[in-house]
Protein backbone atom coordinates (compact mmCIF):
# COMPACT_ATOMS: atom_id res chain seq x y z
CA UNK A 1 0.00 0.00 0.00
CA UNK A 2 1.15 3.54 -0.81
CA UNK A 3 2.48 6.50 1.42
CA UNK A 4 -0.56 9.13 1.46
CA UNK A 5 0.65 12.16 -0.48
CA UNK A 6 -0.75 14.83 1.59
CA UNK A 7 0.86 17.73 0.15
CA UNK A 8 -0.46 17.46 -2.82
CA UNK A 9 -3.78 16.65 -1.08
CA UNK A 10 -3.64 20.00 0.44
CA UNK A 11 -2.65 21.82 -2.44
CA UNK A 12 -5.48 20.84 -4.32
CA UNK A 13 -7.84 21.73 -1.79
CA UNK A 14 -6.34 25.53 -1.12
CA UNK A 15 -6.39 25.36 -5.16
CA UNK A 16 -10.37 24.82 -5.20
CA UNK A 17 -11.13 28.18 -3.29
CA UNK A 18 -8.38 29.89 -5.90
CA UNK A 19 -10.48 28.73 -9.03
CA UNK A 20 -13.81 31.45 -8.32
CA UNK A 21 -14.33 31.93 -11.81
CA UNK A 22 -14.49 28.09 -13.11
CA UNK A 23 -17.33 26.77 -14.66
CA UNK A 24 -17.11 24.12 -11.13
CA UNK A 25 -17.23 27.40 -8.49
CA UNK A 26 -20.17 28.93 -10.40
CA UNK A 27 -22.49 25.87 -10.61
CA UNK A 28 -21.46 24.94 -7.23
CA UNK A 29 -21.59 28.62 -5.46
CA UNK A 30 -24.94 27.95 -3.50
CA UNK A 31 -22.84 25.25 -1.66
CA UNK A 32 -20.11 26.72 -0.91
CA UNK A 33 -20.35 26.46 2.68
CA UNK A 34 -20.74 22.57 2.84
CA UNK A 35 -17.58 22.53 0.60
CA UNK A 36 -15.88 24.51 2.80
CA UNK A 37 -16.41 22.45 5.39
CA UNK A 38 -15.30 19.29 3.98
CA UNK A 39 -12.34 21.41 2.88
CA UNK A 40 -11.35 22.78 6.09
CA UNK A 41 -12.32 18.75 8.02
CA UNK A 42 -9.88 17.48 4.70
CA UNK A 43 -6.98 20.30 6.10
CA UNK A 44 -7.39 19.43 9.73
CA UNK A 45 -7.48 16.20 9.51
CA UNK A 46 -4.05 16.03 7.70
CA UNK A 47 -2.96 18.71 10.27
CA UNK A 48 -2.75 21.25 7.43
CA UNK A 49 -5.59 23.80 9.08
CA UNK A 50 -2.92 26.53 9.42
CA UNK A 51 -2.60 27.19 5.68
CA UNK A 52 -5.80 29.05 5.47
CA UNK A 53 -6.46 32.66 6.56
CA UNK A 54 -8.69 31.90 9.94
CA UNK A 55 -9.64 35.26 9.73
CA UNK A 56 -10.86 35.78 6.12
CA UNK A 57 -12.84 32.45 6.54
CA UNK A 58 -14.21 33.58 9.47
CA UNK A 59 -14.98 36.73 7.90
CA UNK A 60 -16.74 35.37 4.62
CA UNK A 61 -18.74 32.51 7.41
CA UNK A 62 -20.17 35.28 9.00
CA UNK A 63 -21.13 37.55 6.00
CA UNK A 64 -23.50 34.13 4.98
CA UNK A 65 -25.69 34.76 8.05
CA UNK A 66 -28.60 36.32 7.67
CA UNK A 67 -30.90 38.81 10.21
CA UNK A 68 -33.20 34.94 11.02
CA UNK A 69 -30.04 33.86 12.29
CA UNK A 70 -29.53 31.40 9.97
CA UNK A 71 -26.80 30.72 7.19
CA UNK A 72 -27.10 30.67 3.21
CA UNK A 73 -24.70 28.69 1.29
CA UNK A 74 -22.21 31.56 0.50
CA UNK A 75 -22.83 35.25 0.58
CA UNK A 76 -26.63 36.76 -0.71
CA UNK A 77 -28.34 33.10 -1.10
CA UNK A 78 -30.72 31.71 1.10
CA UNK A 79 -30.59 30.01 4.78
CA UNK A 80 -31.00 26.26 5.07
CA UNK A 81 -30.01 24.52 8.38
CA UNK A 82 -27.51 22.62 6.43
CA UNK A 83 -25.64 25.42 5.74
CA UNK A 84 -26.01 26.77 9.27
CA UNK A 85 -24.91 23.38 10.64
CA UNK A 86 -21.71 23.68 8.13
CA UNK A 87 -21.29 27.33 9.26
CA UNK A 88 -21.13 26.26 12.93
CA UNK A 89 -18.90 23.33 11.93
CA UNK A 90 -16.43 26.03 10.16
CA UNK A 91 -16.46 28.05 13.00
CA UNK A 92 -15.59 25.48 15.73
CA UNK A 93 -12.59 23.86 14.15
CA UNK A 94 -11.29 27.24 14.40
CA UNK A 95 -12.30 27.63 18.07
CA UNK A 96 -13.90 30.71 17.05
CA UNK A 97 -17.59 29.93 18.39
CA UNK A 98 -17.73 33.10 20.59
CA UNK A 99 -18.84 35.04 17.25
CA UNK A 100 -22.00 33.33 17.21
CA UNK A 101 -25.13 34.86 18.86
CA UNK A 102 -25.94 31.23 19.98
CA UNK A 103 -29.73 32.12 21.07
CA UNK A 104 -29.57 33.72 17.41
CA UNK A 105 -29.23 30.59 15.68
CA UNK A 106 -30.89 28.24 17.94
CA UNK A 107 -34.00 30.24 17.38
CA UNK A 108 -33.61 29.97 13.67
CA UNK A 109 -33.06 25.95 14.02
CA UNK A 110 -36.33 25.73 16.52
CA UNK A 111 -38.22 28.08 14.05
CA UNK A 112 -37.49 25.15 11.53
CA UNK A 113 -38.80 22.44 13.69
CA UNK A 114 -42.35 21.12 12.52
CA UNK A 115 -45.32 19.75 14.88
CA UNK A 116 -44.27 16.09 14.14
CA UNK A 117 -40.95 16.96 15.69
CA UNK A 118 -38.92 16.82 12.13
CA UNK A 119 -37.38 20.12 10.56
CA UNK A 120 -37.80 21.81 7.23
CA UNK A 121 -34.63 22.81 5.39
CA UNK A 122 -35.76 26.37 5.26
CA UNK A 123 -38.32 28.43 5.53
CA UNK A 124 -40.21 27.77 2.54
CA UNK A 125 -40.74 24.16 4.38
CA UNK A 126 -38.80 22.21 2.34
CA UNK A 127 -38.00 18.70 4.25
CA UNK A 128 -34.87 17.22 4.02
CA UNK A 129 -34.47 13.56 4.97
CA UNK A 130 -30.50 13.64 5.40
């Protein structure tokens, strides 16, 4: 069995957020969030979390939320709980939790929650089975 090549794993993935104007970041904008997530789990895991800019990422995480106190995607789309779930996710492998207004988003989540106890997506009730 082969030696994992990690460097170039991590240059690839620093290489994704460099490519905004492929045809790949524009059809895949709206999910940018749960991509960064995956990206940033991908880095840590391989103990490569210090090559990103904690601050920019925090800064673009928190320019996704929106006055419900949910997050969209990436910046001007819509709030889902997915993407709020990936936003918290982002912000606590940086230890940088504080900059949530907690009550904030837990309202949003509860405000999701339906009578049968299961949650729509977002608020146009859209229910999501993952």
């Amino acid at each position: 069995m082969g030696e994992l090549a990690s460097q170039k794993h991590v240059q690839f993935i620093v290489s994704v957020e460099k490519k905004k104007d492929s045809f790949e970041s524009v059809v895949m904008e709206h999910i940018r969030m749960n991509g960064a997530y995956w990206g940033l789990t991908a880095l840590d895991l391989l103990g490569k979390l210090h090559v990103v800019d904690v601050e920019e990422v925090v800064s673009w995480v928190l320019q996704c939320q929106h006055d419900s106190g949910g997050f969209g995607g990436n910046i001007g789309h819509d709030p889902h709980v997915l993407y709020t779930l990936s936003a918290v996710q982002v912000l606590a492998l940086f230890d940088q939790l504080d900059v949530l207004d907690i009550e904030k988003v837990a309202s949003y989540v509860a405000g999701l929650q339906n009578e049968d106890g299961s949650f729509s997506g977002d608020m146009w009730g859209e229910i999501d089975t993952r």
